[in-house]
N, C-alpha and C. Protein backbone atom coordinates (compact mmCIF):
# COMPACT_ATOMS: atom_id res chain seq x y z
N UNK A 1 36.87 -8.39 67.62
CA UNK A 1 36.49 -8.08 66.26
C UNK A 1 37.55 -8.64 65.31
N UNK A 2 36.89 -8.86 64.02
CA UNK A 2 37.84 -10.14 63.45
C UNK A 2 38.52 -8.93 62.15
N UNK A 3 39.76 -9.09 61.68
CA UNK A 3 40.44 -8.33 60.71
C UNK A 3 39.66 -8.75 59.51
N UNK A 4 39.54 -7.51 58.58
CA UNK A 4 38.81 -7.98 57.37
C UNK A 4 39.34 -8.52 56.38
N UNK A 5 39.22 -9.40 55.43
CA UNK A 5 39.31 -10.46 54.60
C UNK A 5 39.64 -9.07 53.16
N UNK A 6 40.89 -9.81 53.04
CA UNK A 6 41.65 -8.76 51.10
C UNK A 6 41.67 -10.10 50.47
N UNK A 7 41.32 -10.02 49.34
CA UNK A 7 41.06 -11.43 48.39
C UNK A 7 42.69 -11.31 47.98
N UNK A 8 43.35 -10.25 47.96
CA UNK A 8 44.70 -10.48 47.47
C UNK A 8 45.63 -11.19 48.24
N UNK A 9 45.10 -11.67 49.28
CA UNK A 9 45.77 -12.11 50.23
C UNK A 9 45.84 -13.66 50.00
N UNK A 10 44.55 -14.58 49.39
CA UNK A 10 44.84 -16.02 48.61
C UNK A 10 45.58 -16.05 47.76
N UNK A 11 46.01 -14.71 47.18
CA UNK A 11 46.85 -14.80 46.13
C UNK A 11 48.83 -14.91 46.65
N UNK A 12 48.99 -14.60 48.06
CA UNK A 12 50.22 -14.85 48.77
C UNK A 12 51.35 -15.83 48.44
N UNK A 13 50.39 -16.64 48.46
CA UNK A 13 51.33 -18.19 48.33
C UNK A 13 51.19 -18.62 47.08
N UNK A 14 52.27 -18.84 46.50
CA UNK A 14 52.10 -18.86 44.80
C UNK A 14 51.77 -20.67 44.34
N UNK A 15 51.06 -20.96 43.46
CA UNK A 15 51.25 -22.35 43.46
C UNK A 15 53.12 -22.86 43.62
N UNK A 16 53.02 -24.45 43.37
CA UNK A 16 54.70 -24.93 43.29
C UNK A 16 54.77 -25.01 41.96
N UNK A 17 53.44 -25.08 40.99
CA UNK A 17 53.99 -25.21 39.75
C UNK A 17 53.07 -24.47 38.58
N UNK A 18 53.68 -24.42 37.60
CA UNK A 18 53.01 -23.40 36.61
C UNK A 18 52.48 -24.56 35.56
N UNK A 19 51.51 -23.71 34.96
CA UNK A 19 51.42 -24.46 33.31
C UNK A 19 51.95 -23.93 32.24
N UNK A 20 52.39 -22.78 32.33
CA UNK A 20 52.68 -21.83 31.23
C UNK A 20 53.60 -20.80 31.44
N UNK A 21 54.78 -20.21 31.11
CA UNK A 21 55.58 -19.18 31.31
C UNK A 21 54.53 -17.90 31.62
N UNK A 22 53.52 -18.01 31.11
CA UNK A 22 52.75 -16.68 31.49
C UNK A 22 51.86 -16.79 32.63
N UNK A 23 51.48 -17.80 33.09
CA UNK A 23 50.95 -17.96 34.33
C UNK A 23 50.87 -17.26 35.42
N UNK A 24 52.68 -17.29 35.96
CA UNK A 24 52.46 -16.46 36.81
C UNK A 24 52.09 -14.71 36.74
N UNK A 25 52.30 -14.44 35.98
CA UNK A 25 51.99 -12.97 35.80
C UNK A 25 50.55 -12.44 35.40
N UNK A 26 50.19 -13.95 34.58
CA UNK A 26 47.85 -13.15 35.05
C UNK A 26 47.95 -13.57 37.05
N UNK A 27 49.05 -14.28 37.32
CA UNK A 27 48.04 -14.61 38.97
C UNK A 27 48.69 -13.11 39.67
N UNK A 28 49.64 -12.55 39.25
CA UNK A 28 49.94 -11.32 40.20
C UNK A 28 49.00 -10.79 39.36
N UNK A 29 48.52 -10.36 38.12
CA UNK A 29 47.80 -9.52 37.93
C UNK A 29 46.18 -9.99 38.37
N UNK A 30 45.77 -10.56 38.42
CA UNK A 30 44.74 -10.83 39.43
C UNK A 30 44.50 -10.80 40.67
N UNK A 31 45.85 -11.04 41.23
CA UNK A 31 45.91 -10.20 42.67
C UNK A 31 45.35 -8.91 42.94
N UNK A 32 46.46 -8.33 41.86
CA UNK A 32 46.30 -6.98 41.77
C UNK A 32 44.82 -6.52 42.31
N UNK A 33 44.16 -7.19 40.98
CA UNK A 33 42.90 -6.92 40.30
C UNK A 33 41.86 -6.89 41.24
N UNK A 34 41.87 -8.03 42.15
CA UNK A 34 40.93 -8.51 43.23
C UNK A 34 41.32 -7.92 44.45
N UNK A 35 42.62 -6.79 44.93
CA UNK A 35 42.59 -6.56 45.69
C UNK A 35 41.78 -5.51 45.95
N UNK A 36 41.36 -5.38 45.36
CA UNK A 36 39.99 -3.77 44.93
C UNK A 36 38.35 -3.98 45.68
N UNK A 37 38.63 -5.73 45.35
CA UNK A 37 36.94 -6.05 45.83
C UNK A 37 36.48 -6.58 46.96
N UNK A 38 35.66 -6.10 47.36
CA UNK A 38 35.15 -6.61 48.61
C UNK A 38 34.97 -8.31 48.50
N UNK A 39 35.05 -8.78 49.83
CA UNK A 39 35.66 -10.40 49.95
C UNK A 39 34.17 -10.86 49.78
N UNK A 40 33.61 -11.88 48.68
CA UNK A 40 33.13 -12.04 48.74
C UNK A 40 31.42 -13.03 49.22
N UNK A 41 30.51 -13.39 49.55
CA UNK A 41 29.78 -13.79 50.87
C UNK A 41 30.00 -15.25 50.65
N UNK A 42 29.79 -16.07 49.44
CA UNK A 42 29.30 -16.72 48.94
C UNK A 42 30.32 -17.67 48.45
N UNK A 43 30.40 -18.87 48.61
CA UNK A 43 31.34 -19.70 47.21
C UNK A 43 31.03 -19.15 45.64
N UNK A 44 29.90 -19.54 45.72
CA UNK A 44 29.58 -19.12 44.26
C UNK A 44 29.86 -17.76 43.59
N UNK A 45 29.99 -16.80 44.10
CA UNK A 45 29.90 -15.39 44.07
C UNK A 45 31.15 -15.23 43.90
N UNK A 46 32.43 -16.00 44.86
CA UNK A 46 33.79 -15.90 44.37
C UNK A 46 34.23 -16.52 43.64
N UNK A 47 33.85 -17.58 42.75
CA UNK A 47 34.25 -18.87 41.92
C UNK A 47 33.79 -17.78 40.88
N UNK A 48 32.29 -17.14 40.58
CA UNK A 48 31.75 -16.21 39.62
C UNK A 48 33.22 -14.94 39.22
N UNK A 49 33.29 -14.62 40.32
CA UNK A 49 34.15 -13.50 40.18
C UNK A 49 35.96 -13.64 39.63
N UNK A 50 36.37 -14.89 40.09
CA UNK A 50 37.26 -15.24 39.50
C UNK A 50 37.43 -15.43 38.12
N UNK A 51 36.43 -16.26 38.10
CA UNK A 51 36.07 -16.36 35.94
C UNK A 51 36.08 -15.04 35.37
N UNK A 52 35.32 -14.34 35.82
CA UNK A 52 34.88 -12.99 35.28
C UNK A 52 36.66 -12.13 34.68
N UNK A 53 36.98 -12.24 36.51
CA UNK A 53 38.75 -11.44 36.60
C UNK A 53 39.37 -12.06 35.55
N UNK A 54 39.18 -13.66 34.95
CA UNK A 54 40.45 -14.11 34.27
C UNK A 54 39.73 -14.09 32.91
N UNK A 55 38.82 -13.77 33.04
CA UNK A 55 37.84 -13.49 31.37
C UNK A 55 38.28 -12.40 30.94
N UNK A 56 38.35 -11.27 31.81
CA UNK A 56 38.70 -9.62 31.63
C UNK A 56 40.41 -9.37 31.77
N UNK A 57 40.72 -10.22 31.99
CA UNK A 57 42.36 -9.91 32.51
C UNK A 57 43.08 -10.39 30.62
N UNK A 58 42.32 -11.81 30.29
CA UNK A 58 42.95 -12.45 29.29
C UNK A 58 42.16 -12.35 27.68
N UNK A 59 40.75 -11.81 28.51
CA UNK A 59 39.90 -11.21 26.81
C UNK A 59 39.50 -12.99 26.61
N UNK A 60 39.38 -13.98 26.91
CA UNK A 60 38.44 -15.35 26.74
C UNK A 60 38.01 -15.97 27.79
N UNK A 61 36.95 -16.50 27.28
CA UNK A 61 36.32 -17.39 29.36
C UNK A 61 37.41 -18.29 29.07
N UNK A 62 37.03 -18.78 30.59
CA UNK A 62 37.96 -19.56 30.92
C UNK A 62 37.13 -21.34 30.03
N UNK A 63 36.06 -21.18 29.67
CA UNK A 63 35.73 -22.62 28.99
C UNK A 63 36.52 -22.84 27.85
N UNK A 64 37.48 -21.73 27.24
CA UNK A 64 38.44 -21.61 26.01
C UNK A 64 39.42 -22.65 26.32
N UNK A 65 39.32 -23.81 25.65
CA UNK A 65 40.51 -25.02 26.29
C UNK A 65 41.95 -24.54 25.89
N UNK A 66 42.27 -23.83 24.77
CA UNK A 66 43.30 -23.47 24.13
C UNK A 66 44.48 -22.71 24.78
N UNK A 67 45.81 -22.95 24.95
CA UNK A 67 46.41 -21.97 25.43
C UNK A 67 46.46 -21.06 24.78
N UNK A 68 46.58 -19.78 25.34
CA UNK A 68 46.62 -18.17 24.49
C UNK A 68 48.09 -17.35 25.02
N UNK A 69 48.01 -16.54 24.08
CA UNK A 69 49.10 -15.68 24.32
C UNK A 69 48.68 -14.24 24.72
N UNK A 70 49.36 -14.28 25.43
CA UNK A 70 49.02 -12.51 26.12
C UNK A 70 50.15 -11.81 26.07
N UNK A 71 50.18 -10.59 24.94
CA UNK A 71 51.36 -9.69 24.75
C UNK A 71 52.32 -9.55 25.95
N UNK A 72 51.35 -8.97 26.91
CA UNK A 72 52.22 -8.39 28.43
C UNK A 72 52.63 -9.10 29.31
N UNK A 73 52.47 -10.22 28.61
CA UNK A 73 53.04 -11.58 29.52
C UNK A 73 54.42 -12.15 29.27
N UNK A 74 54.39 -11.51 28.04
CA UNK A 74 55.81 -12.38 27.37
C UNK A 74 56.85 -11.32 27.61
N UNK A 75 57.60 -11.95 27.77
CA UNK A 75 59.30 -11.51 28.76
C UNK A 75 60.25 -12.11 28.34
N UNK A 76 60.22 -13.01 27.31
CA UNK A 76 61.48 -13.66 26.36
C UNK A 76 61.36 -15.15 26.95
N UNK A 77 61.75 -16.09 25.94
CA UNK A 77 61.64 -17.38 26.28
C UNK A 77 60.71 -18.17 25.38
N UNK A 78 60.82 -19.33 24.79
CA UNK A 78 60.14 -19.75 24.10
C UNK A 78 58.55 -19.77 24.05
N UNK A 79 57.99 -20.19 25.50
CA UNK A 79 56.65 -20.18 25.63
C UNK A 79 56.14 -18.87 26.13
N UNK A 80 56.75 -18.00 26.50
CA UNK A 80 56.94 -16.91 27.63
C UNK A 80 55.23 -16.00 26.50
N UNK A 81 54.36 -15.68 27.47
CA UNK A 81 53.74 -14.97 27.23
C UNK A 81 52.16 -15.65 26.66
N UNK A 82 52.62 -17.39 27.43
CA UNK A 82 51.41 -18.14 27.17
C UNK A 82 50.69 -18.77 28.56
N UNK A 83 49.50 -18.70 28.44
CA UNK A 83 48.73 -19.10 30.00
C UNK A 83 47.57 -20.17 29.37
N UNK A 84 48.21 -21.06 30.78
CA UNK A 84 47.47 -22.23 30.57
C UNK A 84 45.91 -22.34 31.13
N UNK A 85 44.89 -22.17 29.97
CA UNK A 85 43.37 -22.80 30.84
C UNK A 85 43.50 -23.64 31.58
N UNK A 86 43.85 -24.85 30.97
CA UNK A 86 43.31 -25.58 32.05
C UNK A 86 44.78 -25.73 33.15
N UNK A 87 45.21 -25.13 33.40
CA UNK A 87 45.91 -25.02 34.88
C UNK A 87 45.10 -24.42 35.60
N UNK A 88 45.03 -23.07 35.33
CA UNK A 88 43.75 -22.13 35.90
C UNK A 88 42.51 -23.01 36.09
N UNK A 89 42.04 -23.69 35.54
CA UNK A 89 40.69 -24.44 35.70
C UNK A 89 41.01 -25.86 36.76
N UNK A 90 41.81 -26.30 36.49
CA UNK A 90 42.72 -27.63 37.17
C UNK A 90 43.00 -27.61 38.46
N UNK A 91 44.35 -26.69 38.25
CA UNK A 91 44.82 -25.98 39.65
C UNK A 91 44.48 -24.60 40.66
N UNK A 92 44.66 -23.82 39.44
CA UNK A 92 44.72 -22.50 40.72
C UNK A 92 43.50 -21.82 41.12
N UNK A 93 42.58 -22.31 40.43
CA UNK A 93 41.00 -21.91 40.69
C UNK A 93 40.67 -22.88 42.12
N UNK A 94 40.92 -24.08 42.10
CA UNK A 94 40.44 -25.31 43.22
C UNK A 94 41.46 -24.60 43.76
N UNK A 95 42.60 -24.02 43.80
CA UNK A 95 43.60 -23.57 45.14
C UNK A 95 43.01 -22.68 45.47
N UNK A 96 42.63 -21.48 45.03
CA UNK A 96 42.12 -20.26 45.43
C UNK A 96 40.62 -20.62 46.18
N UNK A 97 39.90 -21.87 45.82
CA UNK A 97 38.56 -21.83 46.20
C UNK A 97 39.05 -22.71 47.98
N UNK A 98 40.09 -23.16 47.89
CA UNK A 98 40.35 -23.70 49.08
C UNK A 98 40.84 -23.00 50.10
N UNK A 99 41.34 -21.97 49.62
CA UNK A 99 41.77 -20.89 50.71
C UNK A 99 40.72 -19.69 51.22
N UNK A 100 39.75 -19.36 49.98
CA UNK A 100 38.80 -18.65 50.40
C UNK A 100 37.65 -20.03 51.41
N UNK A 101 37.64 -20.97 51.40
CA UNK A 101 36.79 -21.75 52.26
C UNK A 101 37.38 -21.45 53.64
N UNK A 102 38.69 -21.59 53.70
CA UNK A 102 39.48 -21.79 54.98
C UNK A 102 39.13 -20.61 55.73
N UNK A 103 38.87 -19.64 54.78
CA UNK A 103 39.08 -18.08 56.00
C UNK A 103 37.26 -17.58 55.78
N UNK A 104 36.23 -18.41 55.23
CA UNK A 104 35.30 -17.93 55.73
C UNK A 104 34.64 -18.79 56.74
């Protein structure tokens, strides 16, 4: 019998690079977030659910090209408390969709 699948678990290995001082802190908080939900069946269903998490985590879809600022992100530093769309759309969405392929 096979161990069951925690979506927080793609979230382990952090990318090597950021787009934004705030970056990393929506991807732990999406960890967080997704460690709640059942793993889901489908590509589509987890690509859906990711958008959704970083729609609800940051208050804009992710089609918002603009970088934004997120209060609870910022921790001092010039950019600190800004997250990059299109990294998330670029990078860590195609990383996350490559690791959920690997383990279904």
């Amino acid at each position: 019998m096979s161990t069951p699948k925690n979506l927080a678990d793609l979230f382990e290995s952090q990318p090597w690079q950021w787009g934004l001082r705030g970056d990393p802190y929506l991807w732990r908080d999406m960890q967080a977030h997704l460690a709640e939900h059942a793993y889901p069946p489908t590509e589509a269903v987890f690509m859906s659910l990711l958008e959704q998490t970083y729609q609800q985590l940051t208050g804009v879809p992710l089609t918002n090209r603009e970088p934004l600022f997120i209060e609870r992100y910022s921790h001092g530093g010039m950019s600190s408390g800004y997250i990059s769309p299109q990294f998330w759309s670029d990078t860590a969405f195609p990383l996350l969709r490559s690791r959920y392929l690997y383990l279904t």
